[in-house]
Protein backbone atom coordinates (compact mmCIF):
# COMPACT_ATOMS: atom_id res chain seq x y z
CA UNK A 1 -52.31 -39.29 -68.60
CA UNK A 2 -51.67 -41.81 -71.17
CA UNK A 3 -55.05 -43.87 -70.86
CA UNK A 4 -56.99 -40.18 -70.54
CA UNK A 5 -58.67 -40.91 -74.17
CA UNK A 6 -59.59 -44.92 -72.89
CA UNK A 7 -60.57 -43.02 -69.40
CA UNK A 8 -63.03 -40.71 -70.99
CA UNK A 9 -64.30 -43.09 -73.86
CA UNK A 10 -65.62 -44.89 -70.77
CA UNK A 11 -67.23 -41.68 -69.14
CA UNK A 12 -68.93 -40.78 -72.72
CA UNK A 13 -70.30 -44.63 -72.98
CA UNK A 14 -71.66 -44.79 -69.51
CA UNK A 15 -73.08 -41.29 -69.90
CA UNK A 16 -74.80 -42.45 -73.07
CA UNK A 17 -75.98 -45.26 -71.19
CA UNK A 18 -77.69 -43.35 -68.28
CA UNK A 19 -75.21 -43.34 -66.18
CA UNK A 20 -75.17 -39.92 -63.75
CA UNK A 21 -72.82 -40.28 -60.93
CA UNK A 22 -69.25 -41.36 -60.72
CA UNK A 23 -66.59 -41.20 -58.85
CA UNK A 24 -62.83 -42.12 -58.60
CA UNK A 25 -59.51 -42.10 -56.74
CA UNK A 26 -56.29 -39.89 -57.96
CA UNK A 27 -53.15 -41.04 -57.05
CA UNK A 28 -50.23 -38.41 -56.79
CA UNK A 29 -46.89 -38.14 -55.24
CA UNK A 30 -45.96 -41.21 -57.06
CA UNK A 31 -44.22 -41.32 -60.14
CA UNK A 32 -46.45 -38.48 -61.54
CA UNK A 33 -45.61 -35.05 -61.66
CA UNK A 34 -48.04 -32.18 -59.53
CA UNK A 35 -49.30 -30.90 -62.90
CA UNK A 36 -50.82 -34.31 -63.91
CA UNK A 37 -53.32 -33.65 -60.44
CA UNK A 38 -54.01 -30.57 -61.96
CA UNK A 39 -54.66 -31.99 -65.78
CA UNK A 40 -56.62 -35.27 -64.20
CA UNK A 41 -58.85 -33.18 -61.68
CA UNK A 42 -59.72 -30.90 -65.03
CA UNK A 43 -60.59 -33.25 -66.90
CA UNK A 44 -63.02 -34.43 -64.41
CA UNK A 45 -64.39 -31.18 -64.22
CA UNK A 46 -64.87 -30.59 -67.91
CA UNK A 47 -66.65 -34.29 -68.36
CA UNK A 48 -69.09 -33.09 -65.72
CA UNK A 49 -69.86 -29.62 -67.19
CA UNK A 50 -69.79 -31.61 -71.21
CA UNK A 51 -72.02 -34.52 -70.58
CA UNK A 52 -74.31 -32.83 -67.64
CA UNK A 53 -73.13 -35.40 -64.77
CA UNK A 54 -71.39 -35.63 -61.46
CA UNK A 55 -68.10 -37.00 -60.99
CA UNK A 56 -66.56 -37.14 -57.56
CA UNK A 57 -62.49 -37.37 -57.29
CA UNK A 58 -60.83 -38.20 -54.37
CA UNK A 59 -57.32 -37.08 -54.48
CA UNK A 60 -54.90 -39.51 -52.52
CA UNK A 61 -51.54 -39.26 -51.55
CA UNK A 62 -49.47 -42.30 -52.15
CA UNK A 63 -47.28 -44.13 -49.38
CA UNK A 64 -45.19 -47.59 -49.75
CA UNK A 65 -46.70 -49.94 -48.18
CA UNK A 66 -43.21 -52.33 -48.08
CA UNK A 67 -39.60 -50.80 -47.44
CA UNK A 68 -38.34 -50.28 -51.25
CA UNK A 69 -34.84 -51.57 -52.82
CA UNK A 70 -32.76 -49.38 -52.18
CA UNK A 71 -33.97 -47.13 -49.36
CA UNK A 72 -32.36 -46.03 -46.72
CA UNK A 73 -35.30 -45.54 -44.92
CA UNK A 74 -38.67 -47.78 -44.92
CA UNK A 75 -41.70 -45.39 -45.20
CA UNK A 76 -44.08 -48.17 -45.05
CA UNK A 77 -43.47 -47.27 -41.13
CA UNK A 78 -43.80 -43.25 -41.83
CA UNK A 79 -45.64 -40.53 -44.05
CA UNK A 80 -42.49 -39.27 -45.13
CA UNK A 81 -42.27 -40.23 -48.39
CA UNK A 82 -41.74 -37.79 -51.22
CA UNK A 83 -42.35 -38.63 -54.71
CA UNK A 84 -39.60 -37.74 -57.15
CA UNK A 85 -41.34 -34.95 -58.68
CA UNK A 86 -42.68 -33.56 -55.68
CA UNK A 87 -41.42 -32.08 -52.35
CA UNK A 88 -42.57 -31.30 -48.95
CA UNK A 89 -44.03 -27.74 -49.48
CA UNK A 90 -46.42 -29.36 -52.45
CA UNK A 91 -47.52 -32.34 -50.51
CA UNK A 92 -48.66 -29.65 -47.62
CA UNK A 93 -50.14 -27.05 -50.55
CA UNK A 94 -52.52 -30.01 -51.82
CA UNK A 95 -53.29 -31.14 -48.46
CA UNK A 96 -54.51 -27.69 -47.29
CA UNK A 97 -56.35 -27.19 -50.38
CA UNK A 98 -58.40 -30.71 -49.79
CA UNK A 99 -58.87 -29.21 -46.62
CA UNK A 100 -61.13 -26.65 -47.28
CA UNK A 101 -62.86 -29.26 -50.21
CA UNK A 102 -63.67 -31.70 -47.51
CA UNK A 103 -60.87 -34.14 -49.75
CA UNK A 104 -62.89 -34.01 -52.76
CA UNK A 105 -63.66 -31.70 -56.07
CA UNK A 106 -66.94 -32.45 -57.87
CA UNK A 107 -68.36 -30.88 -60.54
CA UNK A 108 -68.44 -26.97 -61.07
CA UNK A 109 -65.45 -24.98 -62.94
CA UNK A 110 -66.03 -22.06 -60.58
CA UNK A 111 -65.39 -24.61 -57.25
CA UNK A 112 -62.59 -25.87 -59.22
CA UNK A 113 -60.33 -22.76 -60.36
CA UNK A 114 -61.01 -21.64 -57.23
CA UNK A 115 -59.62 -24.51 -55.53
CA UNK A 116 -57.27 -25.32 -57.74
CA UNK A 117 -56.32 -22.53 -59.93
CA UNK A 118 -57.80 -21.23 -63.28
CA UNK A 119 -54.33 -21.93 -65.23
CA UNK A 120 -51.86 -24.10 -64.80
CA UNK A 121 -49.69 -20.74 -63.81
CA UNK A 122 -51.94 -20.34 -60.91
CA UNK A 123 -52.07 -24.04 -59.80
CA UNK A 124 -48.65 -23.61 -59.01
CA UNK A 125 -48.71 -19.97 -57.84
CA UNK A 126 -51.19 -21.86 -55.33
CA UNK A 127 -48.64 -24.69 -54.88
CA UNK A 128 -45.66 -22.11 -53.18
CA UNK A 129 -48.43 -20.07 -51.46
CA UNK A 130 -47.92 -20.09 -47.51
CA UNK A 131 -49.49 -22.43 -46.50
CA UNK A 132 -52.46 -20.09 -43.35
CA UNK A 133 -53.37 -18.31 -46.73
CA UNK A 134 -54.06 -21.11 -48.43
CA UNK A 135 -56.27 -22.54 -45.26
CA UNK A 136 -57.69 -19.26 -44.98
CA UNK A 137 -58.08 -18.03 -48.39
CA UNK A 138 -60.53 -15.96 -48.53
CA UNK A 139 -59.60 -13.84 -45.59
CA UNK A 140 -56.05 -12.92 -46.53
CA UNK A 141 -57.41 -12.27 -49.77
CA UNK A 142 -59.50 -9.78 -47.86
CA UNK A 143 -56.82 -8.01 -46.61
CA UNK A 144 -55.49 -6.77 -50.05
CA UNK A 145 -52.22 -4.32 -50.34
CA UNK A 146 -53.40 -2.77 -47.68
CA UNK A 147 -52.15 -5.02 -44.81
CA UNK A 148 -48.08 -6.43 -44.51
CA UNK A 149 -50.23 -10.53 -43.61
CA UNK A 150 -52.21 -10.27 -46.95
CA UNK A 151 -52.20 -12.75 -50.11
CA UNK A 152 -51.58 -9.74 -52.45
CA UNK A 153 -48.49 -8.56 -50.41
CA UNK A 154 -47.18 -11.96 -50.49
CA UNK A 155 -47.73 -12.61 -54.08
CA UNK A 156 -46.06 -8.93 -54.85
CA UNK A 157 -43.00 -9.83 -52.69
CA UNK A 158 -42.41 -13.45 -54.86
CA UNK A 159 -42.64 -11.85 -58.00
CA UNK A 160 -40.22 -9.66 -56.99
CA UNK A 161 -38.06 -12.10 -55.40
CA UNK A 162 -38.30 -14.31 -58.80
CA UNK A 163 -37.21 -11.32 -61.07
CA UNK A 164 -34.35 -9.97 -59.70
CA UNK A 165 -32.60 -12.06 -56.45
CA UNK A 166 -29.69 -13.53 -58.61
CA UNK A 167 -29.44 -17.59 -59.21
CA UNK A 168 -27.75 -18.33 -55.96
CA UNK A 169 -30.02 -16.26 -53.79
CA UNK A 170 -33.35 -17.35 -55.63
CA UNK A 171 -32.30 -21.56 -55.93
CA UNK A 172 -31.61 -20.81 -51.85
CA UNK A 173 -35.31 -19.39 -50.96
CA UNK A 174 -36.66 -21.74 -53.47
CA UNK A 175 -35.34 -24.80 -51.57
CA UNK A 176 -36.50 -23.44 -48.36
CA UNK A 177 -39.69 -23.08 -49.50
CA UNK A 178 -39.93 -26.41 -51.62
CA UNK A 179 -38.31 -27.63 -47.77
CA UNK A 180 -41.02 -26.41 -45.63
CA UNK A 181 -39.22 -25.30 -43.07
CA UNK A 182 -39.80 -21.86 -41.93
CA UNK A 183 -37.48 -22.31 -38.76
CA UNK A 184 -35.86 -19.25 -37.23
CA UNK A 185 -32.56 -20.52 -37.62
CA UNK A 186 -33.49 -20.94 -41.71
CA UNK A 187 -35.25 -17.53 -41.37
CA UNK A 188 -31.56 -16.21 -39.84
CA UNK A 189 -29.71 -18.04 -42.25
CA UNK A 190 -31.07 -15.29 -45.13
CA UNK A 191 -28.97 -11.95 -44.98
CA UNK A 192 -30.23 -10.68 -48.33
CA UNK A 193 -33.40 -8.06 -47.64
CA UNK A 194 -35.79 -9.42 -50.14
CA UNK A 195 -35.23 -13.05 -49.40
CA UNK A 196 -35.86 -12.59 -45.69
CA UNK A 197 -39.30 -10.90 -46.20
CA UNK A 198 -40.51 -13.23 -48.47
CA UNK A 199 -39.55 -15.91 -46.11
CA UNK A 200 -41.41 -13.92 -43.08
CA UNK A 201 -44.63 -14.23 -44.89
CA UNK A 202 -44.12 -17.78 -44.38
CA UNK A 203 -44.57 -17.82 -40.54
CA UNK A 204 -47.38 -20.28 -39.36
CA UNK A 205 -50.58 -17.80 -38.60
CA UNK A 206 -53.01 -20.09 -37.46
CA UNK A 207 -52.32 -19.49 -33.45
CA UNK A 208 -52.40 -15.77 -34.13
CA UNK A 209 -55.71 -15.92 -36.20
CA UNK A 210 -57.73 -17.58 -33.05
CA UNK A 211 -55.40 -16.08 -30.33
CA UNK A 212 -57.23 -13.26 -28.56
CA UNK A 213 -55.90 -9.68 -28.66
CA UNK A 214 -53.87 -10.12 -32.06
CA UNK A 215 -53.85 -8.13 -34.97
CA UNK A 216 -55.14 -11.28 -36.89
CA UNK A 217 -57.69 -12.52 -34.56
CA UNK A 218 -59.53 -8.87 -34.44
CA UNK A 219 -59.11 -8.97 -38.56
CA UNK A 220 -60.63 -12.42 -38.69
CA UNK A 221 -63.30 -11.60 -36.24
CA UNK A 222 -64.53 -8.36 -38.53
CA UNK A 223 -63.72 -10.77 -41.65
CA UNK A 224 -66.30 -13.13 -39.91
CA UNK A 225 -68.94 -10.89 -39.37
CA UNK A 226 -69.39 -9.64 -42.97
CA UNK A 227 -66.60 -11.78 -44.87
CA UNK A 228 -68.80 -10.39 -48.64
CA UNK A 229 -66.14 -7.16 -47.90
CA UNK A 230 -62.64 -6.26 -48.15
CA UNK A 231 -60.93 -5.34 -44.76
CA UNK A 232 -58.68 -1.97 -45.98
CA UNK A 233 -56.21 -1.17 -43.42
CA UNK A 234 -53.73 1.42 -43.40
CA UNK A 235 -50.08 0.21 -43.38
């Protein structure tokens, strides 16, 4: 973020200059921290929308490319490598996201805060989301309160998790979440109520959604044939 007001100089003059169409890499999972992909993708945006041009970023994940000093491990051989500020539930959240953008964002605020999030809030709120709603937004969104597999349920049940599990219980889901593992012996290992349902919501849907004769796959298959409308079901 530091060369942002060099970066965008640039933009302005080649704007000024005729220049329409850009585009450019963003590294992340470095040394940066997720927010800075939000900030730098944003800023994008807003040069587009300002100066009436298309920029194209490519969001890409960085990877050693030589065994570091220091490491026990040499992820020049792996795609294991975490940056410092990130973990393994982030990585995945931006990776599903990218997904569904084809691995780009261009121009468009609307594209963008949907993507992305309209706050920084919601960029993260995105960032913990499980990670079938976030490849299939707009179909658990669908669902509303109405359904237990819905975006709003889940987004009810972490809010309540948040504001009243106690330190020990919340720092616990937290790093199983931030862990990405959603195994049953982690989904065992919670006793307390609230934890454990949160945790459900993080069960891998995609073989349900296109498995025949499920819940989900009926839901998805009325989502599909009018997906303009909210499916309402009773609980």
């Amino acid at each position: 973020m530091k060369t942002q007001p060099e970066y965008e100089k640039a933009i302005r003059m080649s704007a000024a200059a005729g220049m329409r169409d850009f585009s450019n890499y963003l590294l992340y999972n470095f040394r940066d921290k997720p927010i800075d992909l939000y900030n730098r993708l944003k800023i994008n945006v807003d040069l587009c929308e300002d100066l009436s041009i298309s920029i194209y970023s490519f969001p890409m994940k960085y990877h050693p490319i030589i065994k570091q000093a220091g490491d026990d491990i040499d992820f020049s051989h792996n795609r294991d490598f975490i940056g410092e500020h990130w973990n393994r539930k982030y990585i995945r959240a931006v990776q599903a996201i990218l997904n569904s953008t084809k691995g780009k964002i261009g121009r468009g605020k609307t594209f963008f805060y949907k993507a992305f999030g309209e706050t920084e809030d919601k960029f993260f709120e995105l960032l913990e989301m499980p990670e079938s709603f976030i490849l299939y937004r707009y179909f658990f969104e669908s669902l509303g309160d109405t359904y237990h597999h819905s975006t709003d349920n889940w987004q009810e049940c972490y809010k309540d998790c948040m504001q009243t599990l106690n330190d020990t219980e919340k720092a616990k889901v937290v790093q199983a979440i931030h862990a990405n593992d959603f195994s049953e012996t982690v989904k065992c290992s919670f006793t307390n109520p609230k934890s454990r349902k949160l945790i459900e919501f993080y069960t891998n849907y995609r073989n349900e959604i296109v498995k025949e004769g499920t819940d989900l796959f009926k839901l998805k298959q009325e989502y599909d044939k009018n997906p303009t409308i909210a499916l309402k079901r009773k609980r």
